[in-house]
Protein backbone atom coordinates (compact mmCIF):
# COMPACT_ATOMS: atom_id res chain seq x y z
CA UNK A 1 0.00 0.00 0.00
CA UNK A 2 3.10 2.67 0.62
CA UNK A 3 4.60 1.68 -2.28
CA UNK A 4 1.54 2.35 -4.27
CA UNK A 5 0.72 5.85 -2.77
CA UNK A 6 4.42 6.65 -3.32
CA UNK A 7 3.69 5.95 -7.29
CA UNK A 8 0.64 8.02 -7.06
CA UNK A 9 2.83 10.61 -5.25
CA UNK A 10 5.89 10.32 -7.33
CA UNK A 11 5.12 12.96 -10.24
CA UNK A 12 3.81 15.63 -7.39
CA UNK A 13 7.28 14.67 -5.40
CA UNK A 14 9.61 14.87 -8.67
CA UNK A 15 11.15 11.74 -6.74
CA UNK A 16 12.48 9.09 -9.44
CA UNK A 17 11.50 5.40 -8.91
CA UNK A 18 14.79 4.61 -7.49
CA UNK A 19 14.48 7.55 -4.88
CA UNK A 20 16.78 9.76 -6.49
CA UNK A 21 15.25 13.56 -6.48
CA UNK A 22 14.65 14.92 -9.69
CA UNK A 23 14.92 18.63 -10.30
CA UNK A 24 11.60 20.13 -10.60
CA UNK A 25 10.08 21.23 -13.67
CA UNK A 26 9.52 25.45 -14.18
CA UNK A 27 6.03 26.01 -16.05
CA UNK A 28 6.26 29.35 -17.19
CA UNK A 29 2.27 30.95 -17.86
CA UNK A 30 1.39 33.17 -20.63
CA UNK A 31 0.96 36.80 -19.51
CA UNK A 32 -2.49 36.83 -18.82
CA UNK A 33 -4.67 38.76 -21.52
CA UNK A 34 -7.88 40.36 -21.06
CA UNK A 35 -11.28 40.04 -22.88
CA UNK A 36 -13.22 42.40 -23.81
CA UNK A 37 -15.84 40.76 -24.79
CA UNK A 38 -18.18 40.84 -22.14
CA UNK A 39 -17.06 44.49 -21.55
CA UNK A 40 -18.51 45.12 -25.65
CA UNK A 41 -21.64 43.33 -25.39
CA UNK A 42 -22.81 45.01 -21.66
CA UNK A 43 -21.96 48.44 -23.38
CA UNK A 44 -24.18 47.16 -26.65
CA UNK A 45 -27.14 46.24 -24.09
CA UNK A 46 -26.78 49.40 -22.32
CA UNK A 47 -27.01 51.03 -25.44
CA UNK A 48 -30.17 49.52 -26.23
CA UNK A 49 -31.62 49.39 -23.65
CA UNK A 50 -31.55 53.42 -23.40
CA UNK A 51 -32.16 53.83 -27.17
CA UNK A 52 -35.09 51.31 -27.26
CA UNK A 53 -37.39 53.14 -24.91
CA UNK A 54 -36.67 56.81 -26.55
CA UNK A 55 -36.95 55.53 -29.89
CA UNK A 56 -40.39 53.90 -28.89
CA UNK A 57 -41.26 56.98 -27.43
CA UNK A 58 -40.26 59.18 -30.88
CA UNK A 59 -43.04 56.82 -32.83
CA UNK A 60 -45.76 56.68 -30.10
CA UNK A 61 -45.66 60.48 -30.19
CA UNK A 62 -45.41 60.69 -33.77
CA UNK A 63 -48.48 58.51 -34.08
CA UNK A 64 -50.36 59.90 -31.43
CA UNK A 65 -50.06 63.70 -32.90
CA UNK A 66 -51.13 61.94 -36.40
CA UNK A 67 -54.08 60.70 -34.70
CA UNK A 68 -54.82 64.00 -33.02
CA UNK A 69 -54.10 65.92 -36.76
CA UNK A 70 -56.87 63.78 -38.21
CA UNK A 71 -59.39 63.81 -35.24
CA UNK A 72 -59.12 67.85 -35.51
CA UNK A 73 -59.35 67.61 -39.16
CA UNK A 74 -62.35 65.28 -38.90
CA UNK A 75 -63.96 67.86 -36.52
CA UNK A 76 -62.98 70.91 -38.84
CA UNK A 77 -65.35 69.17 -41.57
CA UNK A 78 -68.09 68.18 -39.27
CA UNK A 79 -68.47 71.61 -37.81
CA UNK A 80 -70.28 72.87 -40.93
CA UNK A 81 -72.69 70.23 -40.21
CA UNK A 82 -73.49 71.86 -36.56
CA UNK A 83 -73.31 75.63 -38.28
CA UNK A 84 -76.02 74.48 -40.82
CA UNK A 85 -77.72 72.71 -37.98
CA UNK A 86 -77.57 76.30 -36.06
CA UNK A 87 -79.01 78.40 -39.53
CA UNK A 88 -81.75 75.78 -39.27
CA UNK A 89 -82.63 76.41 -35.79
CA UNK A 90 -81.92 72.66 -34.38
CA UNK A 91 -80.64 72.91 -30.95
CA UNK A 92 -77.56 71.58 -29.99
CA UNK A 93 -76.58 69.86 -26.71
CA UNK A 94 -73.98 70.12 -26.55
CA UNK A 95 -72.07 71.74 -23.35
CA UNK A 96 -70.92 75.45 -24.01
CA UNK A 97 -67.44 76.01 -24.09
CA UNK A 98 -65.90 79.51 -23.70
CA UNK A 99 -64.74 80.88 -26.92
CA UNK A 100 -62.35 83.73 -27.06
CA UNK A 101 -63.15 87.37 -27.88
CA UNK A 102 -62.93 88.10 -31.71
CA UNK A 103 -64.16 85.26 -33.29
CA UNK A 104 -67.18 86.23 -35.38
CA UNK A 105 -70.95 84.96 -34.71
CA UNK A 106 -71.03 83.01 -37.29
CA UNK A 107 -68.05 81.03 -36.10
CA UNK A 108 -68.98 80.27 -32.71
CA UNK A 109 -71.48 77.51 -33.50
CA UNK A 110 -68.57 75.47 -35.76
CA UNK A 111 -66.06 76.85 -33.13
CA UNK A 112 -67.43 75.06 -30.10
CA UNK A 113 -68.41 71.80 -31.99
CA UNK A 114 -64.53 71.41 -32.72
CA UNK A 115 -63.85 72.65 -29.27
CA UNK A 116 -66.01 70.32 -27.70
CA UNK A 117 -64.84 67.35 -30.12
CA UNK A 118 -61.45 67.86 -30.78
CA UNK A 119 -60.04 70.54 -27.81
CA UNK A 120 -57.50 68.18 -26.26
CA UNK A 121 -55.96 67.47 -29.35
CA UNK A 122 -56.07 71.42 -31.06
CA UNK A 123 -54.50 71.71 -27.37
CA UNK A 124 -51.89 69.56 -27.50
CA UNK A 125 -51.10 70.56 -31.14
CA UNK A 126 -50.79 73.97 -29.50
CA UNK A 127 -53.60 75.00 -32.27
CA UNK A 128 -55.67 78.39 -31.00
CA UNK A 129 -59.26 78.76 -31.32
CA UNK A 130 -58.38 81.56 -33.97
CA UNK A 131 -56.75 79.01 -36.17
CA UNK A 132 -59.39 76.75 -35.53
CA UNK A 133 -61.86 79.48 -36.91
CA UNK A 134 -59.62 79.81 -40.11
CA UNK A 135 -60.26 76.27 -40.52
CA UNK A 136 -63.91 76.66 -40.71
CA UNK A 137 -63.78 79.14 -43.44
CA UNK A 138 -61.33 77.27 -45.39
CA UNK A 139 -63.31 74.27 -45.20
CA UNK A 140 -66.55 76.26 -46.28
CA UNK A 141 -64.91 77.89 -48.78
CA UNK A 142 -63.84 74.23 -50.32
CA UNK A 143 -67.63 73.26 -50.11
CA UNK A 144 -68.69 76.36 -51.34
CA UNK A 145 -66.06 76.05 -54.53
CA UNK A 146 -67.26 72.46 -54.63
CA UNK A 147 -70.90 73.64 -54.62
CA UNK A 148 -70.18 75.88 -57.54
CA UNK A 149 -68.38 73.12 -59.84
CA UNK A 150 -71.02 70.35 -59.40
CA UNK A 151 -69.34 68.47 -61.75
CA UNK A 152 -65.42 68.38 -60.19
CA UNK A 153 -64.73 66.30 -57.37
CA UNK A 154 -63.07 68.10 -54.69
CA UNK A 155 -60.40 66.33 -54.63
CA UNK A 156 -59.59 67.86 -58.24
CA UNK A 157 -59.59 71.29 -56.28
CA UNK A 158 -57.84 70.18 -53.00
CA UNK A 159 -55.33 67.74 -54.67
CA UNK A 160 -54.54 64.31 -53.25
CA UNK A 161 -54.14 63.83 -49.93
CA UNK A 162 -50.28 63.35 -49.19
């Protein structure tokens, strides 16, 4: 049994089989060298992860102020429906919204339909109830234009929609 643990022992020992000592052998190690590659892919996943959420953000704004563009636009059109509505003496229930000082009578009607429809987003667009009212007339003038040409869509007049 000792002369089996010394063979087990005997390359750890550098002891020959006859019991002479053997010089031991020098392992000399590489210099140690350093990987970056887990330093390259943290700095990638930071990266994303900070560029992700803005660049999300950029869209979902983007969208969100198309959505609000055509909403207001939408409202712009259906105003003249509430004005005509108001000529015809239909009542509207509407709730009243304040409307600033210089807009003209015949505005106010059209005016507080898109106000009441489409205020958060001609708010958020930072779009004043004076531009709203140039709106109005625009659009009227279209239909009016329209109204004169029975026989040319109005797309022909406005051009297509970009």
């Amino acid at each position: 049994m000792i002369a089996a643990l010394a063979q087990t022992l005997q390359p750890a020992l550098g002891v020959m089989a006859d019991g002479v000592a053997v010089a031991p052998t020098v392992v000399v190690a590489a210099a140690p060298t350093l990987d970056l590659t887990g330093i390259a892919v943290a700095c990638i996943a930071g990266l994303f992860g900070v560029l992700g959420p803005v660049a999300l953000y950029m869209v979902q704004s983007h969208v969100k102020d198309v959505q609000a563009a055509a909403v207001l636009a939408a409202a712009v059109k259906n105003s003249l429906g509430a004005a005509q509505q108001a000529l015809d003496g239909v009542a509207s229930v509407l709730p009243p919204v304040r409307v600033p000082a210089g807009i003209p009578p015949q505005l106010v009607v059209p005016l507080q339909y898109v106000l009441n429809h489409a205020g958060d987003e001609a708010g958020r667009l930072g779009i004043t109830p004076q531009a709203i009212a140039d709106k109005i007339v625009a659009q009227k003038g279209l239909v009016q234009i329209a109204a004169a040409v029975p026989n040319v869509p109005i797309s022909a007049i406005v051009g297509p929609k970009p």
